[in-house]
Protein backbone atom coordinates (compact mmCIF):
# COMPACT_ATOMS: atom_id res chain seq x y z
CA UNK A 1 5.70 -82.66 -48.37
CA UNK A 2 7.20 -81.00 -45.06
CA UNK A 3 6.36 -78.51 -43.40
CA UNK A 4 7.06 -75.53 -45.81
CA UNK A 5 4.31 -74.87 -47.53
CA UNK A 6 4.31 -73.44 -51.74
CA UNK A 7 4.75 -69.92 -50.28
CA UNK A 8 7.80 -70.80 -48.15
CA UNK A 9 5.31 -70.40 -44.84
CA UNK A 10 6.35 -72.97 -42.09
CA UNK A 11 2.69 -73.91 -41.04
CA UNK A 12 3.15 -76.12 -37.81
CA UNK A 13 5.84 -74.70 -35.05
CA UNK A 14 6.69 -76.55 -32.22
CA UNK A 15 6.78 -74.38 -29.21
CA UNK A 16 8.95 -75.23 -26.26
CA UNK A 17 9.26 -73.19 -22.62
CA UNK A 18 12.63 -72.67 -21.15
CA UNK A 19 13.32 -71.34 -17.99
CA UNK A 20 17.22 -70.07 -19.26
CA UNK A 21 15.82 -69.28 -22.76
CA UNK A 22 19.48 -67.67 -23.82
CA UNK A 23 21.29 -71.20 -22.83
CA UNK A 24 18.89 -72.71 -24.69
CA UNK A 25 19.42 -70.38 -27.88
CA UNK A 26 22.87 -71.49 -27.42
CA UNK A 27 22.54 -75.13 -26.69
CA UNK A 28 20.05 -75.57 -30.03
CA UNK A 29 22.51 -73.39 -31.90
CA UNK A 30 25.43 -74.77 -31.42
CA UNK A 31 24.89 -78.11 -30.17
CA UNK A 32 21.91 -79.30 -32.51
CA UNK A 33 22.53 -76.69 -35.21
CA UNK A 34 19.39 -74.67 -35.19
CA UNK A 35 19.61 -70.87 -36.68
CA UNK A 36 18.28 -68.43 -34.92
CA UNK A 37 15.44 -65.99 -37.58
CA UNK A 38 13.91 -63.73 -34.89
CA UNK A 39 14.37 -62.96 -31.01
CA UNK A 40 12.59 -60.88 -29.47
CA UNK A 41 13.49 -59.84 -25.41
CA UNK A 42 11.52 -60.41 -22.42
CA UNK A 43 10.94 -58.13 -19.41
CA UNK A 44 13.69 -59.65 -17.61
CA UNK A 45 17.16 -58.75 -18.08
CA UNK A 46 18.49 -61.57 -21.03
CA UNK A 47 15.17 -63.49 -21.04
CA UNK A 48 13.22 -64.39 -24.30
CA UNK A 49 9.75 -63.31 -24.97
CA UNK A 50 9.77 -64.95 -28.04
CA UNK A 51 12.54 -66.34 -30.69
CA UNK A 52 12.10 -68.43 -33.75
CA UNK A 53 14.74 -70.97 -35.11
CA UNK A 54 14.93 -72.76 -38.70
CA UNK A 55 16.00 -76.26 -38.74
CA UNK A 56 18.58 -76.92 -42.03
CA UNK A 57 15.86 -79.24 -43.38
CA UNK A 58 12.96 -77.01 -42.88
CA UNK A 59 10.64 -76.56 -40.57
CA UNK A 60 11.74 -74.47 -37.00
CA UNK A 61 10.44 -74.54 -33.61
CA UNK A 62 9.54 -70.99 -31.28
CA UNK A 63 10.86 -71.14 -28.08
CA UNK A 64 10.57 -68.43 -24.81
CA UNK A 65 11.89 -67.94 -21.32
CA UNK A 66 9.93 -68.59 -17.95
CA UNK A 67 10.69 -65.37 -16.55
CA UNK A 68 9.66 -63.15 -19.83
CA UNK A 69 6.64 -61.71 -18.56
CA UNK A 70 5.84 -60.01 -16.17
CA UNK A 71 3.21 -62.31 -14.50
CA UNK A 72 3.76 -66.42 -15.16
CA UNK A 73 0.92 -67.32 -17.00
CA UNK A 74 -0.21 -71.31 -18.33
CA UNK A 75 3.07 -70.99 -20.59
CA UNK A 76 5.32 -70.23 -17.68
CA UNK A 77 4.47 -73.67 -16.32
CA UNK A 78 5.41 -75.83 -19.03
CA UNK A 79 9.79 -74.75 -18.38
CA UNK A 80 8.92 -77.35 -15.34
CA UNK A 81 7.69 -79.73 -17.59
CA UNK A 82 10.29 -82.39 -20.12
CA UNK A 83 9.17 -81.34 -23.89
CA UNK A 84 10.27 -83.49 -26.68
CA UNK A 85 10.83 -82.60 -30.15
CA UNK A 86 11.83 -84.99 -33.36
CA UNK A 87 14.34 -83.58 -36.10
CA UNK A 88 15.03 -85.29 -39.20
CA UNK A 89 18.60 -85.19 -40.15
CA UNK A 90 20.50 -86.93 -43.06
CA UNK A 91 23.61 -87.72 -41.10
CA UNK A 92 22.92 -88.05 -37.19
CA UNK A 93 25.93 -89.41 -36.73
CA UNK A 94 27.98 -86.45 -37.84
CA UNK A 95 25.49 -84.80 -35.30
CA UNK A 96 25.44 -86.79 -31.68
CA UNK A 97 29.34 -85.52 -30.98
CA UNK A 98 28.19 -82.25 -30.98
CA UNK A 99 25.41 -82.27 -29.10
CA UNK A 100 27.01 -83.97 -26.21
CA UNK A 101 29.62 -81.27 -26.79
CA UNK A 102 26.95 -78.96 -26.20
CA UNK A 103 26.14 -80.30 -22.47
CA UNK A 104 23.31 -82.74 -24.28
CA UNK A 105 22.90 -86.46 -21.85
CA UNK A 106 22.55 -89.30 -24.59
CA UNK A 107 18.85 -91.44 -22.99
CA UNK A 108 18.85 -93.94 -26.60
CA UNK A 109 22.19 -94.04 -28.48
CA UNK A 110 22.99 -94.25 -32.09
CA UNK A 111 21.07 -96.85 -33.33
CA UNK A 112 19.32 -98.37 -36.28
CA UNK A 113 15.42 -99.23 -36.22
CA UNK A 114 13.31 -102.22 -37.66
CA UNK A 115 11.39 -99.21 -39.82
CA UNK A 116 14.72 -97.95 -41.56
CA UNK A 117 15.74 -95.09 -39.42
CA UNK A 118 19.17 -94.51 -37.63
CA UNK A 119 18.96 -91.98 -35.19
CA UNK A 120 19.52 -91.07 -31.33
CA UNK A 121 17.84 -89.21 -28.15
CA UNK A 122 19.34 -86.77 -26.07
CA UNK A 123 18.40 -84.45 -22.77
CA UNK A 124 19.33 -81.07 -23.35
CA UNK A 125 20.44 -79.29 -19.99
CA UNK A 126 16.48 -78.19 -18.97
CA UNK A 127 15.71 -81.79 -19.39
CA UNK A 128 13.92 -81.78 -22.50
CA UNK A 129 14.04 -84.99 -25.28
CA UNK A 130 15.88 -84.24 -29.19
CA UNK A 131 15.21 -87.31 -30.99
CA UNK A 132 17.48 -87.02 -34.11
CA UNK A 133 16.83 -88.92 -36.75
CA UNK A 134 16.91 -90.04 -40.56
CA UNK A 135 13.02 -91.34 -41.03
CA UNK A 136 11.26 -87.87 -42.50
CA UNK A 137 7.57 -89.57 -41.37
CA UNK A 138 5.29 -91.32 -43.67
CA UNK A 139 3.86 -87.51 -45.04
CA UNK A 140 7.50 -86.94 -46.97
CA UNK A 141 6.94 -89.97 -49.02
């Protein structure tokens, strides 16, 4: 079982804090290969109050800009802070090339673990960790 529930309801979204929410739509999108469902605009001109992305595999993560509100408030705070998010993917390898493409640092290359995965780490441009890789987690068994 993943995340998608019998009615087709994603029931756990990561939520990450950007403080150039638009790069970021366009770093995840192009670079990791996110889609973008919803995107909603901030007060700022181009910033993101709120947006919502699927992940090919199921499963998506929400995502919003630092400077969408008027006010900061205890969300605003965590753009200073490094996130980290964990995507499964069939084929990372087919994926790292474009992520770097993208403007993501590599911190753990391709590699293969003692508990059967093959996958790799990278810092996307606000500093934040995408482990890619091909273990699903002991719940998709």
């Amino acid at each position: 079982m993943n995340t998608v529930t019998e009615n087709n309801v994603i029931g756990v979204w990561p939520g990450l804090h950007y403080r150039d929410g638009q790069a970021a739509l366009k770093f995840l999108t192009e670079g990791l290969g996110f889609t973008v469902i919803a995107s909603y605009p901030g007060v700022a001109e181009g910033s993101i109050a709120h947006a919502e992305l699927s992940w090919p595999t199921g499963g998506g993560i929400m995502l919003g800009s630092s400077d969408a509100k008027a006010e900061p408030d205890e969300f605003t705070a965590l753009a200073q802070l490094t996130q980290s998010v964990y995507l499964v993917h069939a084929d990372p390898d087919s994926l790292i090339g474009r992520a770097i493409g993208a403007g993501a640092v590599v911190v753990r290359g391709l590699e293969d673990t003692d508990y059967g995965s093959r996958g790799f780490t990278v810092r996307d441009p606000e500093g934040n960790l995408w482990s890619i890789g091909t273990y699903a987690g002991e719940i998709a068994k």
